[in-house]
C-alpha atoms as a PDB file:
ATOM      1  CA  UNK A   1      32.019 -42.985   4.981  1.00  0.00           C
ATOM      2  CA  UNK A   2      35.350 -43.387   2.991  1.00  0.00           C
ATOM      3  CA  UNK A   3      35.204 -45.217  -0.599  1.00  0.00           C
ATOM      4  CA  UNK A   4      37.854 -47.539  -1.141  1.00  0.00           C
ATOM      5  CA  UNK A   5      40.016 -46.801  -3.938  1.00  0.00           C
ATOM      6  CA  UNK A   6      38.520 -49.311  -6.114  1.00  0.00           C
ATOM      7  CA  UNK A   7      34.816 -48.081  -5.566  1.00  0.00           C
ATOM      8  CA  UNK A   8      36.486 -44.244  -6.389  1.00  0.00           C
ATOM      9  CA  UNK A   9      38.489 -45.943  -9.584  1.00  0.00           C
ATOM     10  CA  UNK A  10      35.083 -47.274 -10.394  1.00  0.00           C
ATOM     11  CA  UNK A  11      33.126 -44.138 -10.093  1.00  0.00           C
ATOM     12  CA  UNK A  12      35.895 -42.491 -12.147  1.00  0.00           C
ATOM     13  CA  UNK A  13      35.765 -44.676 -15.205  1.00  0.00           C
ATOM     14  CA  UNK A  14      31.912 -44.177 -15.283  1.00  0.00           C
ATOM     15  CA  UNK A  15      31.854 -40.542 -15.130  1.00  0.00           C
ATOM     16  CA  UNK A  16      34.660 -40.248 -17.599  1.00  0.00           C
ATOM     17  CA  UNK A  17      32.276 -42.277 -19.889  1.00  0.00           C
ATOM     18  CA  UNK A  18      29.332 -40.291 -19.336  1.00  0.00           C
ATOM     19  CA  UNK A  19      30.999 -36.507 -19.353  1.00  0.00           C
ATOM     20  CA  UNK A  20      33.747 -37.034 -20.693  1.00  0.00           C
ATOM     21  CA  UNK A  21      37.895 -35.583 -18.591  1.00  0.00           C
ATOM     22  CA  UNK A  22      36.405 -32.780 -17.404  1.00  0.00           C
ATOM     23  CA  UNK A  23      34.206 -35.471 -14.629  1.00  0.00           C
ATOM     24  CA  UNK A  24      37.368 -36.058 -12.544  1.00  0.00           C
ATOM     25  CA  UNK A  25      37.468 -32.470 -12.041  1.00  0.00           C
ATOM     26  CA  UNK A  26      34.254 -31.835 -11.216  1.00  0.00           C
ATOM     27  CA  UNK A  27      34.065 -34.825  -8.774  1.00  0.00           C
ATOM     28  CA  UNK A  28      36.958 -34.889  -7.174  1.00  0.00           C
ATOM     29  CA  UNK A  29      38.181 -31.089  -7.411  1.00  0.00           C
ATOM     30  CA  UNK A  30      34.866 -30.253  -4.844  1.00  0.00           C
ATOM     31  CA  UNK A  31      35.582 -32.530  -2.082  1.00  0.00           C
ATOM     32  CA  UNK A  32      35.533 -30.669   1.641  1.00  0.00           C
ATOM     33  CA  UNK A  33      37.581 -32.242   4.092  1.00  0.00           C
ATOM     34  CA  UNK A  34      36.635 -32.724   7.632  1.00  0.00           C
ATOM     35  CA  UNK A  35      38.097 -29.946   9.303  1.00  0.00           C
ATOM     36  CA  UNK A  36      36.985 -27.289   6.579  1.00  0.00           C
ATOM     37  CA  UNK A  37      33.491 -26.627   7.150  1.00  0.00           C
ATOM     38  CA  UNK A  38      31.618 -23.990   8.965  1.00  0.00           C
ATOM     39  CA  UNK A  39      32.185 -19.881   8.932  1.00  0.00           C
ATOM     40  CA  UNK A  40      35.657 -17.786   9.259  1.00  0.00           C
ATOM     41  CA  UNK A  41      35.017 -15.622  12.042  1.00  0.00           C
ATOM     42  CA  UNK A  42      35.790 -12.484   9.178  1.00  0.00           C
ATOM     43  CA  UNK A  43      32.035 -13.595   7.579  1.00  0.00           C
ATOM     44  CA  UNK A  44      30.468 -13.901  11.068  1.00  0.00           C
ATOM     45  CA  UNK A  45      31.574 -10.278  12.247  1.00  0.00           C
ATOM     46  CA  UNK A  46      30.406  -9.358   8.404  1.00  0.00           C
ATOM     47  CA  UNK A  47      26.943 -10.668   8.971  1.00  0.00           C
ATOM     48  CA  UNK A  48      26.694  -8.865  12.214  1.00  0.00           C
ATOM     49  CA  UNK A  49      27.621  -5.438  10.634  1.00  0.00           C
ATOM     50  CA  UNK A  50      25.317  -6.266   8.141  1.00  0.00           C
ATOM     51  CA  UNK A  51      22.275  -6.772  10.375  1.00  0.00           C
ATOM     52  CA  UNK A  52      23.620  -3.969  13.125  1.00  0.00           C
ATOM     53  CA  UNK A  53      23.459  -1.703   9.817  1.00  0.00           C
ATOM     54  CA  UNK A  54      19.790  -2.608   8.691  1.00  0.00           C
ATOM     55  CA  UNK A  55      18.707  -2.673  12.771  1.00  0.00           C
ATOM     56  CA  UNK A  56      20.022   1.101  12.920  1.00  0.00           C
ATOM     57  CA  UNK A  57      17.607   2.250   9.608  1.00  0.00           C
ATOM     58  CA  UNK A  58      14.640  -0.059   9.247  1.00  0.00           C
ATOM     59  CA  UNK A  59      13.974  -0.495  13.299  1.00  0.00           C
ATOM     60  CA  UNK A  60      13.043   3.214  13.998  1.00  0.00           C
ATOM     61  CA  UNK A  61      10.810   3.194  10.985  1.00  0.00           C
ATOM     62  CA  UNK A  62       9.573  -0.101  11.568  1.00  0.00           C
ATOM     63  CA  UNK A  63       8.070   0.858  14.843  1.00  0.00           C
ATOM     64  CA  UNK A  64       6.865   4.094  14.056  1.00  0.00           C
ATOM     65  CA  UNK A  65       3.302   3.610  14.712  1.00  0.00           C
ATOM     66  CA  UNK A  66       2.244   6.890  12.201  1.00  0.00           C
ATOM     67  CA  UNK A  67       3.408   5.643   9.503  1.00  0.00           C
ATOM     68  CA  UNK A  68       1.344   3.087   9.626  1.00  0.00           C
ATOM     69  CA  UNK A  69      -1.596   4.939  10.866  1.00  0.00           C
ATOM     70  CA  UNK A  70      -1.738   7.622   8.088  1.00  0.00           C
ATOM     71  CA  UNK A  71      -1.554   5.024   5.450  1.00  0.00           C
ATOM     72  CA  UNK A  72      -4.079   3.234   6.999  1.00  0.00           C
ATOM     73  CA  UNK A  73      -6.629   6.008   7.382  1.00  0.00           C
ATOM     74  CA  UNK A  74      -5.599   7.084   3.471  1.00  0.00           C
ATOM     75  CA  UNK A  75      -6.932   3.203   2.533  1.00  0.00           C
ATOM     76  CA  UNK A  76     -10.164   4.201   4.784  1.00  0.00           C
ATOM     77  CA  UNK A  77     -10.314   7.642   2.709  1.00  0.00           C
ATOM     78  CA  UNK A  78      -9.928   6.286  -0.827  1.00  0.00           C
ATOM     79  CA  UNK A  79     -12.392   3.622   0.405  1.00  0.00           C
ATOM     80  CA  UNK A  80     -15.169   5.557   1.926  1.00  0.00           C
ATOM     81  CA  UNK A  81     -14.831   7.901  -1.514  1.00  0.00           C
ATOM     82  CA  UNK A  82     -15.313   4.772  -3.495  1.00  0.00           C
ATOM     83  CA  UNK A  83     -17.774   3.685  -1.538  1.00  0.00           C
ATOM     84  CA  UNK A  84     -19.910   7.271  -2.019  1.00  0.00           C
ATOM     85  CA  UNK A  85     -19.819   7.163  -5.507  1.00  0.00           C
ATOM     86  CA  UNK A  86     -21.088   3.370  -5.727  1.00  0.00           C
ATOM     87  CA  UNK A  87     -23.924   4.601  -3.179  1.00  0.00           C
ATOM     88  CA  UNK A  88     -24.806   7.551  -5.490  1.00  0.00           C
ATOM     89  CA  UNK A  89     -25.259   5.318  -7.993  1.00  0.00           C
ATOM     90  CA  UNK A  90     -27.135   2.628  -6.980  1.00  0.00           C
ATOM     91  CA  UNK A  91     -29.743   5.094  -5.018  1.00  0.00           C
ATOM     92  CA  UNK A  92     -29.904   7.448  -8.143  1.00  0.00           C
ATOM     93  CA  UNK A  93     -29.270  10.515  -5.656  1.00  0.00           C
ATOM     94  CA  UNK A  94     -26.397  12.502  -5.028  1.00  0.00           C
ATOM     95  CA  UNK A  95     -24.273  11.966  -2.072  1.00  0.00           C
ATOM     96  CA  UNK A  96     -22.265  14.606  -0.357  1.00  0.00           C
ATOM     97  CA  UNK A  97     -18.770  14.329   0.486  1.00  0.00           C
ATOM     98  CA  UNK A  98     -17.870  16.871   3.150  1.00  0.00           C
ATOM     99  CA  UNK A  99     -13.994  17.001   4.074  1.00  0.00           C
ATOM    100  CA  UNK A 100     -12.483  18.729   7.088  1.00  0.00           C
ATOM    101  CA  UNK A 101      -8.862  19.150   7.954  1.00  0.00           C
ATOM    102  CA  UNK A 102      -9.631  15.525  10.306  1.00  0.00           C
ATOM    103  CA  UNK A 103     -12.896  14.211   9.168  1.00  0.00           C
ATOM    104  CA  UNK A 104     -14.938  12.741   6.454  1.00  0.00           C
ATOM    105  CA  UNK A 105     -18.624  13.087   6.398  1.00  0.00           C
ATOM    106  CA  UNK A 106     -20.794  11.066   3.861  1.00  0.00           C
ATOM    107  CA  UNK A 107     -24.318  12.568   3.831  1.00  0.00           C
ATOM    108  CA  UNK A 108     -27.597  11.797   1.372  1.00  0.00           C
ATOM    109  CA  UNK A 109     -27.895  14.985  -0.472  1.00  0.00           C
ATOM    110  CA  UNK A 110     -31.407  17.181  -0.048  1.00  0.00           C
ATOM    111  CA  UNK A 111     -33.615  17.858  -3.025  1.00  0.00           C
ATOM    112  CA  UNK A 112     -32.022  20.131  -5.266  1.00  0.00           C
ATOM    113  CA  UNK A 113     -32.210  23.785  -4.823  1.00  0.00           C
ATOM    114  CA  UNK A 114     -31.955  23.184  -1.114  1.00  0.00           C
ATOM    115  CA  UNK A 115     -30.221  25.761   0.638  1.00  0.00           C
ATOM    116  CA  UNK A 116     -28.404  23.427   2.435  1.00  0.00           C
ATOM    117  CA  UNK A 117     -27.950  20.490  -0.392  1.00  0.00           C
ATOM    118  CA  UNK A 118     -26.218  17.935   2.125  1.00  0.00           C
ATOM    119  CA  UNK A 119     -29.082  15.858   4.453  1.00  0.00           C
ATOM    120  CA  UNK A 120     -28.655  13.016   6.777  1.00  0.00           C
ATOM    121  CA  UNK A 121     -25.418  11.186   7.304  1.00  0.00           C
ATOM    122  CA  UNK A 122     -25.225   7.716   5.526  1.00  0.00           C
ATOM    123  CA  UNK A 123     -24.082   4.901   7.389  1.00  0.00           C
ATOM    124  CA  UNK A 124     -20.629   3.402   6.578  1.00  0.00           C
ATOM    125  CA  UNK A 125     -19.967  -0.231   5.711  1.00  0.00           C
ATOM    126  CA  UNK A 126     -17.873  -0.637   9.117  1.00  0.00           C
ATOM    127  CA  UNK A 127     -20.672   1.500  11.347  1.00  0.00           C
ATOM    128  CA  UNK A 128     -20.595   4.839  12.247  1.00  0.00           C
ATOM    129  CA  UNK A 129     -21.576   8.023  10.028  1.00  0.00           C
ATOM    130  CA  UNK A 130     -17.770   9.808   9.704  1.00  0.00           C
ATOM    131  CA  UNK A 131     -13.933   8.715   9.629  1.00  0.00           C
ATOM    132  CA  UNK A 132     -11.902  10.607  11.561  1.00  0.00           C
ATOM    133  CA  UNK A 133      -7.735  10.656  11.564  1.00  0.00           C
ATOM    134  CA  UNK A 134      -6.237   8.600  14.053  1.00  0.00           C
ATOM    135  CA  UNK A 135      -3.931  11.312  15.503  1.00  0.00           C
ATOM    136  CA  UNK A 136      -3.692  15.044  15.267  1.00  0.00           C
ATOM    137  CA  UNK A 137      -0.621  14.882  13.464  1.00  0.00           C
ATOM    138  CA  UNK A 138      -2.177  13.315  10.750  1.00  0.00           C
ATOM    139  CA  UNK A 139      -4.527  15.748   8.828  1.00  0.00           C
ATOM    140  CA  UNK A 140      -5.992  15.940   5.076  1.00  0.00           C
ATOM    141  CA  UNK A 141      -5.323  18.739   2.477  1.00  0.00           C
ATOM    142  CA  UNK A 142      -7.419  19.013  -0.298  1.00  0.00           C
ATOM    143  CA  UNK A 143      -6.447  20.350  -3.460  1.00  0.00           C
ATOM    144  CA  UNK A 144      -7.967  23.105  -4.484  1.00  0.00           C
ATOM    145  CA  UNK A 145      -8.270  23.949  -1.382  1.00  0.00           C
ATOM    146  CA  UNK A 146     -12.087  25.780  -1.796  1.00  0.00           C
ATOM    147  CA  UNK A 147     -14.679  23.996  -1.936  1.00  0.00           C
ATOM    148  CA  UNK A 148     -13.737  21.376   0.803  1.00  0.00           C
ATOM    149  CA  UNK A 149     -17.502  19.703   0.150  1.00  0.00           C
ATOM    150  CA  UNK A 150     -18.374  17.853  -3.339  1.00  0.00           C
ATOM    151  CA  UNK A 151     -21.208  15.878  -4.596  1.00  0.00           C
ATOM    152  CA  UNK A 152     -21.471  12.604  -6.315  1.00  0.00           C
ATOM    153  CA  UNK A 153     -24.408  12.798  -8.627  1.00  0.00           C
ATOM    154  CA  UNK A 154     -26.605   9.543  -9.810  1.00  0.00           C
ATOM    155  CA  UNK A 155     -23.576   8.547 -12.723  1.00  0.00           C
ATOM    156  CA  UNK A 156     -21.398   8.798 -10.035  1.00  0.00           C
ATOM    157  CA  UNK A 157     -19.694  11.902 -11.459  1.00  0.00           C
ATOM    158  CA  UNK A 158     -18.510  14.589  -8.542  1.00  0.00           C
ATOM    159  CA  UNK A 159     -19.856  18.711  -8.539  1.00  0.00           C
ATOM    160  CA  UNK A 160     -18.845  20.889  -6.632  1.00  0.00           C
ATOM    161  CA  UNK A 161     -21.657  21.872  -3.931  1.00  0.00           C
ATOM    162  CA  UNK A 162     -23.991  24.817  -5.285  1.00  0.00           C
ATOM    163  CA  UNK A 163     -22.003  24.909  -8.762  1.00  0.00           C
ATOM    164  CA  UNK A 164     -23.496  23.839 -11.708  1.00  0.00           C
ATOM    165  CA  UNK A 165     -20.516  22.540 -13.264  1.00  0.00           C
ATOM    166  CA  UNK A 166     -18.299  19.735 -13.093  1.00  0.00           C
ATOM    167  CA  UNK A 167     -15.816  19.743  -9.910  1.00  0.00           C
ATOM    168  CA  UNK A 168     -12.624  20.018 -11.283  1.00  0.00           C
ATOM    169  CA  UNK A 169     -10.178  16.773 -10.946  1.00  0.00           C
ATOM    170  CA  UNK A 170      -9.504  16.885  -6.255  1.00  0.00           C
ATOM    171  CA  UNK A 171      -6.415  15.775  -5.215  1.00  0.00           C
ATOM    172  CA  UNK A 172      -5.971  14.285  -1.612  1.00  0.00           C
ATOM    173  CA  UNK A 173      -2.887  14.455   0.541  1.00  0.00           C
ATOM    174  CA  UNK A 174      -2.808  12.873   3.712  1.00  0.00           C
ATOM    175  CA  UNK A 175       0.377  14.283   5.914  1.00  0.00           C
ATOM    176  CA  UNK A 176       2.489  10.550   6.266  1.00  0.00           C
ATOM    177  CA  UNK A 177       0.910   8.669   3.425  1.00  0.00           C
ATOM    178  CA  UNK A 178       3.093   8.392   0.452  1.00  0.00           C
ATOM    179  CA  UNK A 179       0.524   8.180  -2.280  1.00  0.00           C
ATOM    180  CA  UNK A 180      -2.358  10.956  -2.607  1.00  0.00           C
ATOM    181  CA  UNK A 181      -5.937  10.268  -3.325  1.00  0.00           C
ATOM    182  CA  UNK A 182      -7.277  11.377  -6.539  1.00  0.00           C
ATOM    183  CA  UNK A 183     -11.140  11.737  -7.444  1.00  0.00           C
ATOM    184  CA  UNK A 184     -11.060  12.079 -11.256  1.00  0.00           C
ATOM    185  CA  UNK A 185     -13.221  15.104 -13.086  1.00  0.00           C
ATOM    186  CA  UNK A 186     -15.107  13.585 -16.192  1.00  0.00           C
ATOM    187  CA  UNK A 187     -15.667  10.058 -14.257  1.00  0.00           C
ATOM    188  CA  UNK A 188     -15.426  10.651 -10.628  1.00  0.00           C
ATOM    189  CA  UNK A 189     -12.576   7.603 -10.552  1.00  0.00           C
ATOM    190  CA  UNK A 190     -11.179   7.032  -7.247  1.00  0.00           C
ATOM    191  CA  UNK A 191      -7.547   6.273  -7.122  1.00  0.00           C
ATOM    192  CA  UNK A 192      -4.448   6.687  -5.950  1.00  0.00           C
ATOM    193  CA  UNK A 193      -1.186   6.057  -8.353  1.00  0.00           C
END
């Protein structure tokens, strides 16, 4: 729809009263004709390079399915740790945390001065008595490496199985998770930073 030049004259003298010269500018200086809208074919072949550039990068690690995995079962780690220490401490017993290169055991500890100190398995939230990695080229490391089995007493505060001292601070890698797991020394903390 066109104005007519008195409706535009109109327009004109009200903006110029309102904002003042710089209106007639601002009005009139922004107008698109007809035949100038849409893209120049140079910003079309620019968006495709664009995308073709973030397809060749982001796709193959998009659909890398262990990438997703190993973070996944490092959540399930730092949760089932968590989840250990709360147990310890609402049953007022210790709770055994038994680590293999693939596996995570959660056991009720035996009275103490046991020779073996870890007992039956306790259950999981989600079922089952163990997590397990979901491939074999995902596996945990433990640091330090010896002992790979701890305690969580009744404060919730993690020994190292038949030492009667404090565990020192265990560090948790998990091969294609970014963040390690950390079980802290003095407070048995569960995190990862």
């Amino acid at each position: 729809m066109r104005l007519s030049s008195v409706q535009v004259e109109a327009i004109k003298q009200e903006t110029e009263h309102f904002f003042g010269a710089q209106a007639e500018v601002w009005l009139f200086g922004s107008r698109v004709d007809d035949n100038q809208r849409g893209f120049t074919l140079i910003e079309l072949i620019m968006v495709m390079v664009i995308v073709g550039i973030l397809a060749v990068v982001v796709a193959p690690r998009f659909f890398d399915a262990n990438v997703f995995k190993s973070r996944g079962f490092a959540d399930q780690v730092q949760a089932s740790l968590r989840y250990a220490q709360k147990e310890a401490i609402a049953q007022r017993s210790n709770v055994c945390v038994a680590m293999t290169t693939s596996t995570i055991t959660l056991t009720i500890a035996n009275a103490s001065g046991a020779a073996i100190p870890c007992g039956p398995n306790l259950a999981l939230p989600a079922g089952g008595n163990f997590i397990s990695a979901p491939s074999a080229a995902i596996t945990l490391t433990l640091y330090p490496a010896a002992p790979a089995t701890f305690i969580f007493d009744a404060l919730g505060k993690p020994w190292d199985v038949l030492v009667t001292t404090p565990s020192a601070q265990k560090k948790i890698t998990i091969s294609g998770a970014t963040n390690s797991i950390y079980v802290e020394q003095e407070t048995g903390y569960v995190h990862s930073p």
